[in-house]
Each structure stands twice: as C-alpha cells, then as structure tokens.
C-alpha atoms as a PDB file:
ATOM      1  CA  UNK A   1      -9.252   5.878  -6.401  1.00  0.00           C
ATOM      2  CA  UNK A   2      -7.915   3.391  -8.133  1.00  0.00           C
ATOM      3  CA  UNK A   3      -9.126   0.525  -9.641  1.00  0.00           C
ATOM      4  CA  UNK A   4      -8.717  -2.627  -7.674  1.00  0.00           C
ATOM      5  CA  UNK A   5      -7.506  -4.493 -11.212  1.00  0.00           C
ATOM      6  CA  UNK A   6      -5.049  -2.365 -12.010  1.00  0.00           C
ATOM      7  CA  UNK A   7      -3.164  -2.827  -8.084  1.00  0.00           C
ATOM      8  CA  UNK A   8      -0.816  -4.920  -7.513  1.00  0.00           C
ATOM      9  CA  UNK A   9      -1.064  -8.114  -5.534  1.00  0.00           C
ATOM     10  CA  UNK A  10       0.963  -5.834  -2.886  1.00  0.00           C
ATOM     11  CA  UNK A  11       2.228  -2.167  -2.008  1.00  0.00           C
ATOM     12  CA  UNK A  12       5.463  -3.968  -1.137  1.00  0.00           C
ATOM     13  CA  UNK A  13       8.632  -2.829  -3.261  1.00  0.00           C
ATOM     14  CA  UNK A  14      11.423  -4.083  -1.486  1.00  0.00           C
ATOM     15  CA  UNK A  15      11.940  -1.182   0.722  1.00  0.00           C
ATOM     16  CA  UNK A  16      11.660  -2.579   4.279  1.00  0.00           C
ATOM     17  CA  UNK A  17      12.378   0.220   6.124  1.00  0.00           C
ATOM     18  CA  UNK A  18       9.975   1.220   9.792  1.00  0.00           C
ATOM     19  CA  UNK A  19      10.003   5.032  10.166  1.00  0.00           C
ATOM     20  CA  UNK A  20      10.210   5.113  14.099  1.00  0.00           C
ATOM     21  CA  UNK A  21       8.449   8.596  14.182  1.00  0.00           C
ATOM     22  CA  UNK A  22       5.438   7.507  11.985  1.00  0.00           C
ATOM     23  CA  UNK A  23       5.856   3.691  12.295  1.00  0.00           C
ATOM     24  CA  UNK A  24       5.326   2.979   8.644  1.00  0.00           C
ATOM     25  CA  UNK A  25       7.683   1.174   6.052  1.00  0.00           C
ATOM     26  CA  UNK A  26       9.208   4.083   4.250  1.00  0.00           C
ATOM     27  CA  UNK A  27       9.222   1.302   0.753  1.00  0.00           C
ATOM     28  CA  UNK A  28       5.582   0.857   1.028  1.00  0.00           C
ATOM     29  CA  UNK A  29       3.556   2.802   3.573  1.00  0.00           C
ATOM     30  CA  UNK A  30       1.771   0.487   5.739  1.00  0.00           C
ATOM     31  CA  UNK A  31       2.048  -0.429   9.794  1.00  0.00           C
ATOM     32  CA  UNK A  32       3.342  -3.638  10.941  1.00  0.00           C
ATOM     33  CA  UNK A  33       0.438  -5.037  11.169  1.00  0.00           C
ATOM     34  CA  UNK A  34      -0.884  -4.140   7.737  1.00  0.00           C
ATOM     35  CA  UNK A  35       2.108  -5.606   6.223  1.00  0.00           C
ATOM     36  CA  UNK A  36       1.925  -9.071   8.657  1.00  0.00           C
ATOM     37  CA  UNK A  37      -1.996  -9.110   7.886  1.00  0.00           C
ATOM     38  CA  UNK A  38      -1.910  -8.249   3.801  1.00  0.00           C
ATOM     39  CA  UNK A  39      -1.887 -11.755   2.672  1.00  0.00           C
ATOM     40  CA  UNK A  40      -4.909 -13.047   4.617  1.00  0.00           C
ATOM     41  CA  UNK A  41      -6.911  -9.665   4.742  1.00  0.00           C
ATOM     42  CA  UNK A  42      -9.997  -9.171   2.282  1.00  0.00           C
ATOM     43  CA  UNK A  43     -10.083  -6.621  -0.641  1.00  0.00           C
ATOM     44  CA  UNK A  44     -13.203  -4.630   1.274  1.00  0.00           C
ATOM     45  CA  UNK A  45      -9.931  -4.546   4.040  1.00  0.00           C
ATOM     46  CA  UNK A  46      -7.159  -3.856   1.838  1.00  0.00           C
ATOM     47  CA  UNK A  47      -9.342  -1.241   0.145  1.00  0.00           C
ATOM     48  CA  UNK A  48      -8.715   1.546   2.992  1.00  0.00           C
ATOM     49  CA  UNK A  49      -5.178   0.793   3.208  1.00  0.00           C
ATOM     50  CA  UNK A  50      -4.690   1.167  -0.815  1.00  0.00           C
ATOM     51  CA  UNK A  51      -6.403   4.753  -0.292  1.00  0.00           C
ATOM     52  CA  UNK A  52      -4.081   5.782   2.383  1.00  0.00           C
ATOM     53  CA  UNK A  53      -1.096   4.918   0.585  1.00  0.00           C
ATOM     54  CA  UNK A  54      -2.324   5.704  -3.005  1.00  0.00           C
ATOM     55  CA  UNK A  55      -3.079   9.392  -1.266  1.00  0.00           C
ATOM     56  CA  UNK A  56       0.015   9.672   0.195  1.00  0.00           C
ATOM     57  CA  UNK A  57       2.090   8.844  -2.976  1.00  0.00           C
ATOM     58  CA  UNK A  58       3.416   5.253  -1.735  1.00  0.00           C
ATOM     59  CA  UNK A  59       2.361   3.336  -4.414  1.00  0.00           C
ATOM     60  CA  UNK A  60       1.613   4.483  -8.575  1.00  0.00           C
ATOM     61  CA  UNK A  61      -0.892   2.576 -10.412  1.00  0.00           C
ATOM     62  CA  UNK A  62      -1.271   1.620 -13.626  1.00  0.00           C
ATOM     63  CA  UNK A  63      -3.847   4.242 -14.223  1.00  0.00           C
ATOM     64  CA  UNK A  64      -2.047   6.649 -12.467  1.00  0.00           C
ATOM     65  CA  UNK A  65       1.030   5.590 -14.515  1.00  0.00           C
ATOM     66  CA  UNK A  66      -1.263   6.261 -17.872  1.00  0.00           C
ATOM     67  CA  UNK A  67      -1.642  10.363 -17.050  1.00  0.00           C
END
C-alpha cells in the first residue's frame, strides 16, 4: 500500500462518469457517497477507500509511478 504522503489530496481526475452496473465513477473509482464524503472524511477513513482503488488500478502513485 501506498504511502499516505505520496497520495494525492484526491482520487478525482476529472472523469465524472457513474458506471450504472457497478455504481462507481469510471475517472476515479469511488461510490457517490465516497466522492460527496472525501473532503470531510478522516485519513484512518480514506485509508480503505485508497486500497480499493489503488488495488483496482484507479489511481497510480508516486511510488507506484517510481517502478
């Protein structure tokens, strides 16, 4: 996993897009309500959500990036 320093602020690139079969943002990978919650929602809360989408191959960090 990576580390929380090298995340952005947000998943979010732009991509607003709700996958009606999955109901996640096909830019980003997070529900609705991840996405309306991000920006008051702790790092212990955003932690499982970076996981998910880090796993899934949503988002690249910077240390993922550096391979």
């Amino acid at each position: 996993m990576a580390n929380v320093s090298s995340r952005p602020l947000s998943p979010c690139i732009q991509i607003c897009n709700i996958e009606p079969a999955s109901s996640l943002c096909q830019g980003c990978g997070r529900t609705l309500d991840e996405i309306a919650c991000w920006g008051s929602m702790t790092e212990a809360e955003k932690a499982p959500v970076w996981k998910r989408i880090e796993q899934e191959g949503y988002v690249v960090t910077l240390r993922q990036e550096m391979r």
